[in-house]
Protein backbone atom coordinates (compact mmCIF):
# COMPACT_ATOMS: atom_id res chain seq x y z
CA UNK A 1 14.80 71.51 -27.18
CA UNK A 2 16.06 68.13 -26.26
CA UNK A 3 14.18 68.29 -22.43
CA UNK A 4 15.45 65.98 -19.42
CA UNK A 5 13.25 63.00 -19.11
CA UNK A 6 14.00 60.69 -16.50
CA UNK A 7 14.09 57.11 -18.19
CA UNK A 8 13.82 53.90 -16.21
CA UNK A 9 17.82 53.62 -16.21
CA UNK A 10 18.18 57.03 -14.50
CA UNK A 11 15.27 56.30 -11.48
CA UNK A 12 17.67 54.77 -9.41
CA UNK A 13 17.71 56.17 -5.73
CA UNK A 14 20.82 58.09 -6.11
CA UNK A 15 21.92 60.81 -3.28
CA UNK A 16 21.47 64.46 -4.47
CA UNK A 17 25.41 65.04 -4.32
CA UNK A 18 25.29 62.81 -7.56
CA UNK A 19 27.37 64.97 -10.76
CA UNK A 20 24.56 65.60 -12.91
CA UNK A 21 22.36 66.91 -9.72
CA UNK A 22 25.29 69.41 -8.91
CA UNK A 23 26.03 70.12 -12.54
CA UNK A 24 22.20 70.97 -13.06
CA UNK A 25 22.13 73.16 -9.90
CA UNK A 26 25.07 74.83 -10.61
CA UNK A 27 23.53 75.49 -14.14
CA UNK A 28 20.48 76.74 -13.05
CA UNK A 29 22.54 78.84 -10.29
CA UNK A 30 24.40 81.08 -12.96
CA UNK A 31 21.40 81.35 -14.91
CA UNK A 32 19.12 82.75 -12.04
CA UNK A 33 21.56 85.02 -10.77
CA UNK A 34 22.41 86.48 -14.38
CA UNK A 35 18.85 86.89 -14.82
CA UNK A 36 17.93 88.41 -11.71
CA UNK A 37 21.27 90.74 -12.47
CA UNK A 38 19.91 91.82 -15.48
CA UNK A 39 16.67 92.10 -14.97
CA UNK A 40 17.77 94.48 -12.13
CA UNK A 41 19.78 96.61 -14.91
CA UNK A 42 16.99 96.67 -17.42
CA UNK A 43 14.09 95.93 -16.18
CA UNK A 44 11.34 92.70 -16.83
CA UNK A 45 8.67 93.02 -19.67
CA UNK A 46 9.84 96.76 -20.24
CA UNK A 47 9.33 96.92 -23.82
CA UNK A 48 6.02 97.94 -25.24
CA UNK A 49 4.78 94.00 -24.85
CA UNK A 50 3.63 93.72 -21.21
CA UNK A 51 2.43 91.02 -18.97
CA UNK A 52 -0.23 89.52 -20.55
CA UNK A 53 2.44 88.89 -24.05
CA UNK A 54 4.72 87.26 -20.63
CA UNK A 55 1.69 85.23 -19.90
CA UNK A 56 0.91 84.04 -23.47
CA UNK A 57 4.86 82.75 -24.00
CA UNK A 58 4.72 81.35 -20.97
CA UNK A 59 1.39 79.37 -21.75
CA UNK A 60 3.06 78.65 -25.40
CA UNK A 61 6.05 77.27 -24.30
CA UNK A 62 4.22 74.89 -21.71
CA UNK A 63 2.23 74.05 -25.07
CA UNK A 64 4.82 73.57 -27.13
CA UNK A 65 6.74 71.16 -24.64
CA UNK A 66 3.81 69.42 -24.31
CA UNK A 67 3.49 68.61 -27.43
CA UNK A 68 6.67 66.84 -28.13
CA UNK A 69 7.68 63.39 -28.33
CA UNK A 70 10.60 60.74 -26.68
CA UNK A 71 13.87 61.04 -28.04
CA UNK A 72 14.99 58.45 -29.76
CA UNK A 73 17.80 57.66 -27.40
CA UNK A 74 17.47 60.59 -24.53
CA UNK A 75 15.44 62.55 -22.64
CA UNK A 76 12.38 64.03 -24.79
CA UNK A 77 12.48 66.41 -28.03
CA UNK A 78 9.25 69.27 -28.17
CA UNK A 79 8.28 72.13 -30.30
CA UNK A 80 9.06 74.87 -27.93
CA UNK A 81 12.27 76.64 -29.89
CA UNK A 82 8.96 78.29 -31.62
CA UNK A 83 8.26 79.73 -28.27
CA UNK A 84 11.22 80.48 -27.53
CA UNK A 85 12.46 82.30 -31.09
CA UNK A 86 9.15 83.89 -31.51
CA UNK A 87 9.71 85.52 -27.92
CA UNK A 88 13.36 86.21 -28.17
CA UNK A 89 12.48 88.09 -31.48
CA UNK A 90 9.67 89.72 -29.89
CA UNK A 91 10.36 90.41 -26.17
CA UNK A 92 14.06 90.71 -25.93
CA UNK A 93 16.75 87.51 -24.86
CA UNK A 94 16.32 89.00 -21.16
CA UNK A 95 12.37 88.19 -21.29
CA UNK A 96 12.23 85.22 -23.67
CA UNK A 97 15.26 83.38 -21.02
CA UNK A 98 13.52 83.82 -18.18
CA UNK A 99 9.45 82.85 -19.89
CA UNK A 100 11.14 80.08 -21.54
CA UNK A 101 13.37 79.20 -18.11
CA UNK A 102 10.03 79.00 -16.27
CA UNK A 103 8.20 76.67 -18.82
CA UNK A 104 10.88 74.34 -18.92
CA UNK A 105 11.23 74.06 -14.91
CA UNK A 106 7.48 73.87 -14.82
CA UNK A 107 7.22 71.08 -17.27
CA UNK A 108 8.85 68.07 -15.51
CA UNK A 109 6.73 68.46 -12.46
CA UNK A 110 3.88 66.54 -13.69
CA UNK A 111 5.93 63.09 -14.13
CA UNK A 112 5.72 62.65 -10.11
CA UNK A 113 2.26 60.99 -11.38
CA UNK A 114 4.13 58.79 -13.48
CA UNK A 115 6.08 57.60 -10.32
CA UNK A 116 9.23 59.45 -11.25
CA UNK A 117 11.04 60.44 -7.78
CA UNK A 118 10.88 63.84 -6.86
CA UNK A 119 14.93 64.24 -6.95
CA UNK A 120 15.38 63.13 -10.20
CA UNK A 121 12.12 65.65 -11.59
CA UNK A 122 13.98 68.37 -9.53
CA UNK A 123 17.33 67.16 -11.75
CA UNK A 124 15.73 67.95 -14.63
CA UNK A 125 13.87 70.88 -13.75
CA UNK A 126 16.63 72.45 -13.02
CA UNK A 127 18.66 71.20 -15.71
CA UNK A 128 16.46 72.17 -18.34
CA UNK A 129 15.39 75.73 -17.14
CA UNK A 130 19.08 76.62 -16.30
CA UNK A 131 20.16 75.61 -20.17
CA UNK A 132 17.12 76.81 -21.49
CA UNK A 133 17.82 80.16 -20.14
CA UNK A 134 21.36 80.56 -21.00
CA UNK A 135 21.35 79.26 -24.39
CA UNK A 136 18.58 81.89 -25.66
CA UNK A 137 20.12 84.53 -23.62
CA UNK A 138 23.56 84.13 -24.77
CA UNK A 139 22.44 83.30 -27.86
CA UNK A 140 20.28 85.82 -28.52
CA UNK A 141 22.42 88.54 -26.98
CA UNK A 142 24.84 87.89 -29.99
CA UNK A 143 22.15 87.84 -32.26
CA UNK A 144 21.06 91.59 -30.96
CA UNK A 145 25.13 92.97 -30.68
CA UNK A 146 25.50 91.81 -34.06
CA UNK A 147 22.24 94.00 -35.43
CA UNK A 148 19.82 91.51 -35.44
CA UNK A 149 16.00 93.21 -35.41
CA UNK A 150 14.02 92.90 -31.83
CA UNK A 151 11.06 93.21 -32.87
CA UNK A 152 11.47 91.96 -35.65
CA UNK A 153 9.17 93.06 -38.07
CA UNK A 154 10.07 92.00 -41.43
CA UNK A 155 12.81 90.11 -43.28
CA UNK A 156 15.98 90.74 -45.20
CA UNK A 157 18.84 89.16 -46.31
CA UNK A 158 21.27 90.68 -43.29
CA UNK A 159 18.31 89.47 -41.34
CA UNK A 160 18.14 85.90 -42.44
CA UNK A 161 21.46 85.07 -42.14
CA UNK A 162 21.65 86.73 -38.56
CA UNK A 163 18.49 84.43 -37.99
CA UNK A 164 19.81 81.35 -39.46
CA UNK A 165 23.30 82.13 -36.84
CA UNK A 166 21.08 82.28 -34.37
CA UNK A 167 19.12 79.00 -34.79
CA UNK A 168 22.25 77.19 -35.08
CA UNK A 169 24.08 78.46 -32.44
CA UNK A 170 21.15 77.85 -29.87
CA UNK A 171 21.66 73.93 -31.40
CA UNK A 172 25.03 73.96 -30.76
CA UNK A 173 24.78 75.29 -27.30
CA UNK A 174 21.77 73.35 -26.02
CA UNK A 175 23.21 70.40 -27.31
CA UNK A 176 27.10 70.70 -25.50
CA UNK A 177 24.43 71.09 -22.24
CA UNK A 178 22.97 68.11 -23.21
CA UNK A 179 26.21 65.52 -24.11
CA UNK A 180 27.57 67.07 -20.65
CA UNK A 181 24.65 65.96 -18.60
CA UNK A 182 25.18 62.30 -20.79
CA UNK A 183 28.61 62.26 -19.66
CA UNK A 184 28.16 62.73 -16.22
CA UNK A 185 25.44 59.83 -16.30
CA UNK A 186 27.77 57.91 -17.54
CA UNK A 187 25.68 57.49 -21.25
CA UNK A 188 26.76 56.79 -24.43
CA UNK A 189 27.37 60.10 -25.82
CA UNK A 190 25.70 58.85 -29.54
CA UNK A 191 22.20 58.63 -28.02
CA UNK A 192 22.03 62.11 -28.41
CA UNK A 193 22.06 61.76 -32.41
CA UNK A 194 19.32 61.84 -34.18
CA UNK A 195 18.86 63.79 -37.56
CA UNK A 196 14.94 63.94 -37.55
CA UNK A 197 14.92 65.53 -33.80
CA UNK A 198 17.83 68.18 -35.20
CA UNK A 199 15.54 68.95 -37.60
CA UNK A 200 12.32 69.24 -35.53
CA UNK A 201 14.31 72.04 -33.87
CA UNK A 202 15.92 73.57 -37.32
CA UNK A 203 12.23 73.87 -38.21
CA UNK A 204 10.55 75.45 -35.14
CA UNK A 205 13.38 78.13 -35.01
CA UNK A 206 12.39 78.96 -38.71
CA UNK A 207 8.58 78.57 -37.93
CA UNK A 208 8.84 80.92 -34.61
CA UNK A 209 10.48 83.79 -37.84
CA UNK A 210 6.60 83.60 -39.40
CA UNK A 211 4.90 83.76 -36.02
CA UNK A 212 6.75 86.80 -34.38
CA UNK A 213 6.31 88.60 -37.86
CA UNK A 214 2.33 87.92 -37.63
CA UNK A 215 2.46 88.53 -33.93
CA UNK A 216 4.18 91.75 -34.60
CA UNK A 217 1.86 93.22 -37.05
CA UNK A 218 -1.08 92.51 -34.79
CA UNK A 219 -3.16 90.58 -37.82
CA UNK A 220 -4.98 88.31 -34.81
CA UNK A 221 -7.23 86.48 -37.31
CA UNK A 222 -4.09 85.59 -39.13
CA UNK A 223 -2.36 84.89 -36.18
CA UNK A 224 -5.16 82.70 -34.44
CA UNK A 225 -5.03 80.95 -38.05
CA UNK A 226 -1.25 80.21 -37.76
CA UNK A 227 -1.15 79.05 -34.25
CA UNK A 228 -4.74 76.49 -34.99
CA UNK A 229 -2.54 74.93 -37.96
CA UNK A 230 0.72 74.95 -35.77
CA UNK A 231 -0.66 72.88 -33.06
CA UNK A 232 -2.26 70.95 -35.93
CA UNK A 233 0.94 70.56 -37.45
CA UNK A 234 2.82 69.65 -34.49
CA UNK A 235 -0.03 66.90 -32.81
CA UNK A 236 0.57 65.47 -36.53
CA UNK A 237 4.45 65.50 -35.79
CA UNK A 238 4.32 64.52 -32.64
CA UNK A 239 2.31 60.86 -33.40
CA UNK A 240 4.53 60.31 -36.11
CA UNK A 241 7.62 60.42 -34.10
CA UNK A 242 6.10 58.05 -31.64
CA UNK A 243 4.78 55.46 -34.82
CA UNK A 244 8.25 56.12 -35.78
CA UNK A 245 10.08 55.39 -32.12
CA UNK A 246 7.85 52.04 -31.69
CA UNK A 247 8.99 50.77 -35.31
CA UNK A 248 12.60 51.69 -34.76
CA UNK A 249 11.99 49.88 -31.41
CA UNK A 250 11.03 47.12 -33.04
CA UNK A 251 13.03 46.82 -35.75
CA UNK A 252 15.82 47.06 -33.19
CA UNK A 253 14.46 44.00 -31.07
CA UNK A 254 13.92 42.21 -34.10
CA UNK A 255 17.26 42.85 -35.35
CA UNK A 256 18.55 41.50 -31.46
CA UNK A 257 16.36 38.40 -32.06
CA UNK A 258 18.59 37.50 -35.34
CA UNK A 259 22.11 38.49 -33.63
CA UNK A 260 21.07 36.01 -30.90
CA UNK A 261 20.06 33.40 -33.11
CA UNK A 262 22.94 33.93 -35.52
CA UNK A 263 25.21 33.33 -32.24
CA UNK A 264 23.63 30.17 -31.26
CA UNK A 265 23.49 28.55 -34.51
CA UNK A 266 26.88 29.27 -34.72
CA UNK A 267 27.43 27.85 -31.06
CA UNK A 268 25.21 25.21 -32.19
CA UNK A 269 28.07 24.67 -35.20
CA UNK A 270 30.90 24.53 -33.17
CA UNK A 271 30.07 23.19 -29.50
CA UNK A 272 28.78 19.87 -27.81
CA UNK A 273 25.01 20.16 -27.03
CA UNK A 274 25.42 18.30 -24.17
CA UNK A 275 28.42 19.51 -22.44
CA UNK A 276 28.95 22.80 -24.12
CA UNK A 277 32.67 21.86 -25.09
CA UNK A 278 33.98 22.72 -28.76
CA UNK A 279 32.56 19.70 -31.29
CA UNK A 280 35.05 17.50 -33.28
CA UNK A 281 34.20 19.59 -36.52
CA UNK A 282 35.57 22.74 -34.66
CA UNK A 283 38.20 20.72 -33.18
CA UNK A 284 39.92 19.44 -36.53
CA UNK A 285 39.81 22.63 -37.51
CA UNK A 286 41.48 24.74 -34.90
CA UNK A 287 44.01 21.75 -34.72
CA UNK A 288 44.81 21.80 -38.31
CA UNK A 289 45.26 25.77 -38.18
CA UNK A 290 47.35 25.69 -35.00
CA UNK A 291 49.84 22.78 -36.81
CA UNK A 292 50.28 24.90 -39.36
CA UNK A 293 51.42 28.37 -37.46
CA UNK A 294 53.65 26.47 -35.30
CA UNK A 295 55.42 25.19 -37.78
CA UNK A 296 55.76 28.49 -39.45
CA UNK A 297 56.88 30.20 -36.05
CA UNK A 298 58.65 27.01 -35.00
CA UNK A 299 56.25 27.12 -31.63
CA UNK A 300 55.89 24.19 -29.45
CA UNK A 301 52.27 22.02 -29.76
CA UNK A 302 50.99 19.46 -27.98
CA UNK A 303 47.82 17.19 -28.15
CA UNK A 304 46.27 14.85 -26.00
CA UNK A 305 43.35 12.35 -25.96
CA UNK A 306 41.76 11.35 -22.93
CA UNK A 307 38.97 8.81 -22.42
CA UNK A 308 37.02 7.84 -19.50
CA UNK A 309 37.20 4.56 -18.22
CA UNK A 310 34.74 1.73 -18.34
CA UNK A 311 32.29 4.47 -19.39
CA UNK A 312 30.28 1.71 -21.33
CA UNK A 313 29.48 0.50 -18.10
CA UNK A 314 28.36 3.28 -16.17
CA UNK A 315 25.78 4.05 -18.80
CA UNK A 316 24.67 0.01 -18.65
CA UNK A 317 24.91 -0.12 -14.90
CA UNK A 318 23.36 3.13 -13.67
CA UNK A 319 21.29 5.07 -17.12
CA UNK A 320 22.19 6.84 -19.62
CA UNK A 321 21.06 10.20 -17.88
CA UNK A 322 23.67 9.56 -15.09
CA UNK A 323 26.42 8.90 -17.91
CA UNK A 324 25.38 12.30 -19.05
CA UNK A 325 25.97 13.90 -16.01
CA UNK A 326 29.42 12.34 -15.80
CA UNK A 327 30.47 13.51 -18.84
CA UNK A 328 28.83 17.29 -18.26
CA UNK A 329 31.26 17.25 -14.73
CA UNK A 330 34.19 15.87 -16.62
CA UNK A 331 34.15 18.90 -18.99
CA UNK A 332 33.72 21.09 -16.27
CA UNK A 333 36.81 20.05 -14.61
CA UNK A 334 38.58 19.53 -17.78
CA UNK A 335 37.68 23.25 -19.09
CA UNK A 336 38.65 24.95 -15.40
CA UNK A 337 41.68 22.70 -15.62
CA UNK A 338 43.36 23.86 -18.52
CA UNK A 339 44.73 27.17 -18.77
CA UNK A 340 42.65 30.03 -21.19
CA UNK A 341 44.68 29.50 -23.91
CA UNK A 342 43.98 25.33 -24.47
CA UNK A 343 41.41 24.09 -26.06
CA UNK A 344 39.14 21.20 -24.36
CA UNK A 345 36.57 19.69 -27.14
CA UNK A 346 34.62 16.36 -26.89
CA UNK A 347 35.75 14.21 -29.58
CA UNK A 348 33.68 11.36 -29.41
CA UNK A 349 31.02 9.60 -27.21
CA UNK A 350 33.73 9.55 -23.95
CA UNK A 351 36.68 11.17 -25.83
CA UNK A 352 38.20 14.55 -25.45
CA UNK A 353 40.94 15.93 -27.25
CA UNK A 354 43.12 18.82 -25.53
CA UNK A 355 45.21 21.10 -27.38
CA UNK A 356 48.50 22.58 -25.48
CA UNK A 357 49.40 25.74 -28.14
CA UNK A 358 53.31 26.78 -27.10
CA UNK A 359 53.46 23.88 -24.86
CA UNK A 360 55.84 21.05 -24.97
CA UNK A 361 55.08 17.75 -24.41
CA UNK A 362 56.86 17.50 -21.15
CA UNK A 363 54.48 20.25 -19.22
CA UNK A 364 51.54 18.83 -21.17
CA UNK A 365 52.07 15.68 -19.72
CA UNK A 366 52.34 17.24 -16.38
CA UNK A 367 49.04 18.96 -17.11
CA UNK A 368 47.02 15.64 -17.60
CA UNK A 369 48.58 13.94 -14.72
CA UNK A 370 47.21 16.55 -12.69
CA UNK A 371 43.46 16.28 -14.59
CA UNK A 372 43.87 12.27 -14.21
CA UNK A 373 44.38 12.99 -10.59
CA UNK A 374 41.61 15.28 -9.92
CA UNK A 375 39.16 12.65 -11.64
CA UNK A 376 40.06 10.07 -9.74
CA UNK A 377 39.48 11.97 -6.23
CA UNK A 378 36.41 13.71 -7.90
CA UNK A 379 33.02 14.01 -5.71
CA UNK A 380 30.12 12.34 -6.85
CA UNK A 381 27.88 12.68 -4.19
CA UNK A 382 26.11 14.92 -6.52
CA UNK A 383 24.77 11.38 -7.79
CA UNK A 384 23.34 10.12 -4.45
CA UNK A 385 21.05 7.83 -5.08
CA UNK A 386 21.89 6.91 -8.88
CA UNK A 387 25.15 5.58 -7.89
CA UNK A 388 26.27 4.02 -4.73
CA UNK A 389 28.52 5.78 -2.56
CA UNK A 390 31.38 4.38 -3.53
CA UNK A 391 31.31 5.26 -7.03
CA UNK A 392 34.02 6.69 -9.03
CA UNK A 393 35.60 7.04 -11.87
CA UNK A 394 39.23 7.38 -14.00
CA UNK A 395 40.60 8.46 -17.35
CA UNK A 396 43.26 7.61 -19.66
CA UNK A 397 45.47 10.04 -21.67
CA UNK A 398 47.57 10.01 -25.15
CA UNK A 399 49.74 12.88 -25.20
CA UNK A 400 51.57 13.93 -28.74
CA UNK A 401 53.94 16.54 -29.86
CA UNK A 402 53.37 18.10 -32.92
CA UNK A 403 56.12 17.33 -35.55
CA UNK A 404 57.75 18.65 -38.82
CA UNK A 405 54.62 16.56 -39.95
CA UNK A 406 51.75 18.98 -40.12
CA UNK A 407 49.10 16.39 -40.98
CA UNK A 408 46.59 16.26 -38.41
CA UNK A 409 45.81 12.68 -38.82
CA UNK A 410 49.58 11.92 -38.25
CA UNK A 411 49.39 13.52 -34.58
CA UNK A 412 46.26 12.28 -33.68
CA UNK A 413 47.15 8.65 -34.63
CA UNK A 414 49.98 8.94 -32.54
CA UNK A 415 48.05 10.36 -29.47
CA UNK A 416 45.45 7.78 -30.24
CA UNK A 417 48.62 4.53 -29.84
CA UNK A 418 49.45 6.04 -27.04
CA UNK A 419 45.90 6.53 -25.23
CA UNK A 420 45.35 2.97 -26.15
CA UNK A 421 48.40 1.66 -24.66
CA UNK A 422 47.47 3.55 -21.37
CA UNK A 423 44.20 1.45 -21.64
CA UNK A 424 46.10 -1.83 -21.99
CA UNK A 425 48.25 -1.31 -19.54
CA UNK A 426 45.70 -0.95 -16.87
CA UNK A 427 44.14 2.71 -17.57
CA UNK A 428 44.20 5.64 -15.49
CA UNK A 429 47.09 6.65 -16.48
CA UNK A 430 49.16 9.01 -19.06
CA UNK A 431 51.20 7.76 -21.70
CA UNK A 432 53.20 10.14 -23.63
């Protein structure tokens, strides 16, 4: 069974009124009060298997759990569907609930040492006994209405298929407890997946057959031979799974190293190092692609190339490291100036080039009037120290419309005229 762990994402100090406390109460509720109902009716360990058979299912089970491994994605996957077939074939679905109920609200009590909180092991205690309980006594009541053998001393074909109905259908139903309790932690539901843990528990149900038939016919040395290898068997499994979760974890955190690296060489590709604009490279391109679809859709376009005054000077006058903060503030104003849909890329040493998509030249213009005033009052006290306090600084814009001439170099010269008769004529200024 796929058991309730408590993970580091699910420690937080949550009230107890959270869903999946309720939903696990609530589970364990029904399950209690069914038991205790039929137990009433038919009475506990009634059969001709008494306490100390109780006893040894209960001990197995705890075993069993014990002996599992982390889930891949949730909560923790053990060997105890032998103890709980082997018992449900041998005791009855009333008995083998409420033994296999108990182990599984035992179980999660010793993770208070691991400094799990005591609401979230009572969560899963009661999560996991409640499902545990109904799923092999509704299960296993179908498996007895439909004529399946408790005990079950030998088998047949009628037999094996009722056996087979009865492994899957405890899958089934344990896991539906299982993607509900995801759901109401807000999980994603796919966690849950995981074709070696489905078969872990295919393979314990069909396991649990061999040991209720040897349990049955009382051959102890046989049985005490069968239980050594089991355990064997399952101590084997169980450090496998775990060499098997550490490589998947690390092929999935080497795998994260090369997305992230793929994504900043491809940053690296198409932005500015030092102010994290788009490059010229990226530019031309986006630029030649967006002449193109306008003039296809007959959409407005409109360019512009701005340039920071005198920047020769600030670098000469004040460092180079100073002339690299200027231009890292520029962009910043230039990027949260612009609306989400331009484009702001650094074109050259001081040069920018701002692309308008569906935007005529006329609001364009009004655009970089705005940025040329913003410069001009910008704040540089930022700077004290490297600058005197009067210190400031202004830019120049050539703004272009895109034509029935989709050559980029057409547009750009134009924008480029224009941003050098804004110089000439005193800078600080737009010309369009």
């Amino acid at each position: 069974m796929a058991e309730v762990v408590e993970s580091a994402t699910v420690r937080e100090q949550r009230t107890l009124l959270r869903p999946d406390f309720i939903w696990s109460l609530l589970l364990f509720a029904v399950a209690a009060a069914t038991i205790a109902v039929l137990g009433a009716q038919q009475g506990v360990l009634a059969g001709p298997y008494g306490w100390g058979t109780g006893g040894f299912f209960l001990l197995f089970g705890l075993f069993t759990i014990t002996m599992g491994f982390p889930h891949p994605g949730f909560g923790h996957v053990s060997f105890d569907r032998v103890a709980q077939v082997a018992s449900l074939l041998l005791l009855g679905p009333l008995d083998a609930a409420w033994i296999n109920g108990l182990a599984s609200f035992i179980w999660p009590w010793h993770r208070l040492w691991k400094g799990v909180t005591a609401k979230d092991v009572l969560t899963a205690s009661l999560h996991n006994a409640g499902l545990m309980s109904l799923v092999i006594l509704a299960c296993g009541t179908l498996y007895v209405e439909l004529g399946g053998a408790v005990p079950l001393f030998e088998l047949n074909g009628t037999t094996a298929g009722l056996l087979l109905l009865l492994l899957l259908s405890m899958q089934l139903a344990n896991d539906a407890g299982m993607l509900l309790l995801i759901y109401l932690r807000h999980l994603d539901p796919t966690r849950l997946l995981n074709v070696f843990s489905s078969a872990v528990e295919i393979v314990s149900g069909i396991i649990a057959v061999v040991v209720t038939i040897v349990f049955v016919r009382l051959d102890l040395t046989t049985l005490a031979l069968l239980l050594f290898v089991l355990g064997l068997g399952m101590l084997v499994l169980k450090q496998f799974a775990i060499m098997r979760d550490r490589l998947e974890k690390l092929v999935d955190e080497r795998t994260e190293e090369l997305r992230l690296k793929s994504i900043e060489l491809e940053r690296q590709a198409t932005h500015d190092t030092l102010t994290g604009l788009f490059n010229r490279r990226f530019a031309d391109d986006y630029l030649q692609r967006e002449m193109e679809a306008a003039k296809r859709t007959d959409r407005d376009l409109t360019i512009a190339l701005a340039d920071i005054d005198h920047f020769k000077k600030i670098n000469d006058s004040y460092s180079h490291a100073t002339g690299d903060e200027v231009l890292r503030r520029v962009s910043r104003l230039l990027v949260n100036r612009c609306r989400k849909t331009d484009i702001v890329a650094r074109y050259g040493g001081e040069e920018f080039l701002l692309c308008f998509p569906d935007t005529n030249i006329e609001f364009a213009t009004q655009i970089c009037g705005q940025i040329r005033t913003a410069i001009e009052k910008m704040d540089w006290s930022v700077l004290q120290g490297a600058v005197p306090a009067d210190f400031g600084i202004t830019i120049s814009f050539g703004v272009a419309a895109v034509g029935s001439d989709t050559r980029r170099t057409t547009v750009l010269g134009v924008a480029d005229t224009r941003l050098y008769k804004a110089k000439s004529e005193g800078r600080n200024r737009v010309v369009a």
